[in-house]
Protein backbone atom coordinates (compact mmCIF):
# COMPACT_ATOMS: atom_id res chain seq x y z
CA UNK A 1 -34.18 -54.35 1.26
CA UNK A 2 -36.19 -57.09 3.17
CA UNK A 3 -39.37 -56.99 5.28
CA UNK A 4 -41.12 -58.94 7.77
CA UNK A 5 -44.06 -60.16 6.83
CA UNK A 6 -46.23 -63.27 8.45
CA UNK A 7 -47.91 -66.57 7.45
CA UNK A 8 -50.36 -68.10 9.35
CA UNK A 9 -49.12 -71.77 10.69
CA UNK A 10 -52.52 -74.30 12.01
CA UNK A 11 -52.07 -77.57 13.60
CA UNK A 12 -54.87 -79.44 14.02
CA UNK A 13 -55.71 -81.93 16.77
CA UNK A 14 -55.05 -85.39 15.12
CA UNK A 15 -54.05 -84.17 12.06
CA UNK A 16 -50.46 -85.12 11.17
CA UNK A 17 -49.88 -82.42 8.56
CA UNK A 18 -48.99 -78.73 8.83
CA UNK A 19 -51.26 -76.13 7.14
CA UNK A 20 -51.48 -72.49 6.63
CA UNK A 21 -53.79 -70.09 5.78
CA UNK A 22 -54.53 -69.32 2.09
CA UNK A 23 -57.57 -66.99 1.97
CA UNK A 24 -59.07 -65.13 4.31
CA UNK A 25 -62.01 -63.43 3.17
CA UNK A 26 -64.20 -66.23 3.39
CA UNK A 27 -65.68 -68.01 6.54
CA UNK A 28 -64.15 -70.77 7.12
CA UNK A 29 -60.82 -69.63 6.70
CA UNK A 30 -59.46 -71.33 3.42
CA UNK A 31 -55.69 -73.05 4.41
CA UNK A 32 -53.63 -74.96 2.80
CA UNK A 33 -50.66 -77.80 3.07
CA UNK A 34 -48.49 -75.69 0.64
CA UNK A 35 -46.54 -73.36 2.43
CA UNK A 36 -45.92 -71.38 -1.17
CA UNK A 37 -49.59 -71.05 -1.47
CA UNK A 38 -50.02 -69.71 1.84
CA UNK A 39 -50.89 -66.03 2.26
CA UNK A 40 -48.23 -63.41 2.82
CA UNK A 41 -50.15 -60.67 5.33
CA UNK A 42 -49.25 -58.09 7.54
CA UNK A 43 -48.96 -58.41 10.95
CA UNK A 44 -52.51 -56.98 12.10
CA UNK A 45 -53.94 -59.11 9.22
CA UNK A 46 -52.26 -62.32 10.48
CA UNK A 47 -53.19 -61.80 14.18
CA UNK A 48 -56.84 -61.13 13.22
CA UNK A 49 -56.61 -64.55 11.08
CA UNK A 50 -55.05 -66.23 14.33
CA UNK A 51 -58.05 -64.55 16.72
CA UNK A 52 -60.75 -65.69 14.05
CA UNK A 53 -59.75 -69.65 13.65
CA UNK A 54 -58.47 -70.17 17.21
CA UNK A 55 -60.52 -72.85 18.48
CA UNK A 56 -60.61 -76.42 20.74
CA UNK A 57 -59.16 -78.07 17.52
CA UNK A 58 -56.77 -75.59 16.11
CA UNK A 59 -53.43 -73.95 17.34
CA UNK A 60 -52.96 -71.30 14.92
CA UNK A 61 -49.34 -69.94 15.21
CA UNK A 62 -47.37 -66.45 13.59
CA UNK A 63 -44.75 -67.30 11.57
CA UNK A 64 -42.52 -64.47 10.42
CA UNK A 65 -41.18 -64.61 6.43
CA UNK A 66 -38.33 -62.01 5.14
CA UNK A 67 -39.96 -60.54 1.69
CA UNK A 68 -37.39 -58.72 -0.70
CA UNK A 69 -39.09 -55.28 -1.43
């Protein structure tokens, strides 16, 4: 059995490297360039994350990860 779950996928302006979010209980959201470090959320958690680091510099995107249960 499988789920959906979601990472958290930021480009930055001028940045040439993908990152994705790695902690968020602290402000500014932690991310990293390791997509195995990156956190493993819910969808309402994810879509919070996105709302909180969406900015000028950042487009923070949903990407959707099939767990085994």
């Amino acid at each position: 059995m499988t789920n959906t779950k979601f990472v958290v996928k930021v480009n930055r302006t001028g940045a040439r490297s993908v990152e994705y979010v790695q902690r968020v209980d602290r402000t500014p959201i932690l991310t990293t360039t390791n997509r195995k470090l990156a956190l493993v959320m819910g969808r309402f958690t994810a879509e919070d994350a996105v709302k909180s680091i969406q900015n000028s510099r950042c487009s923070p995107e949903l990407v959707s990860v099939q767990v085994s249960a």
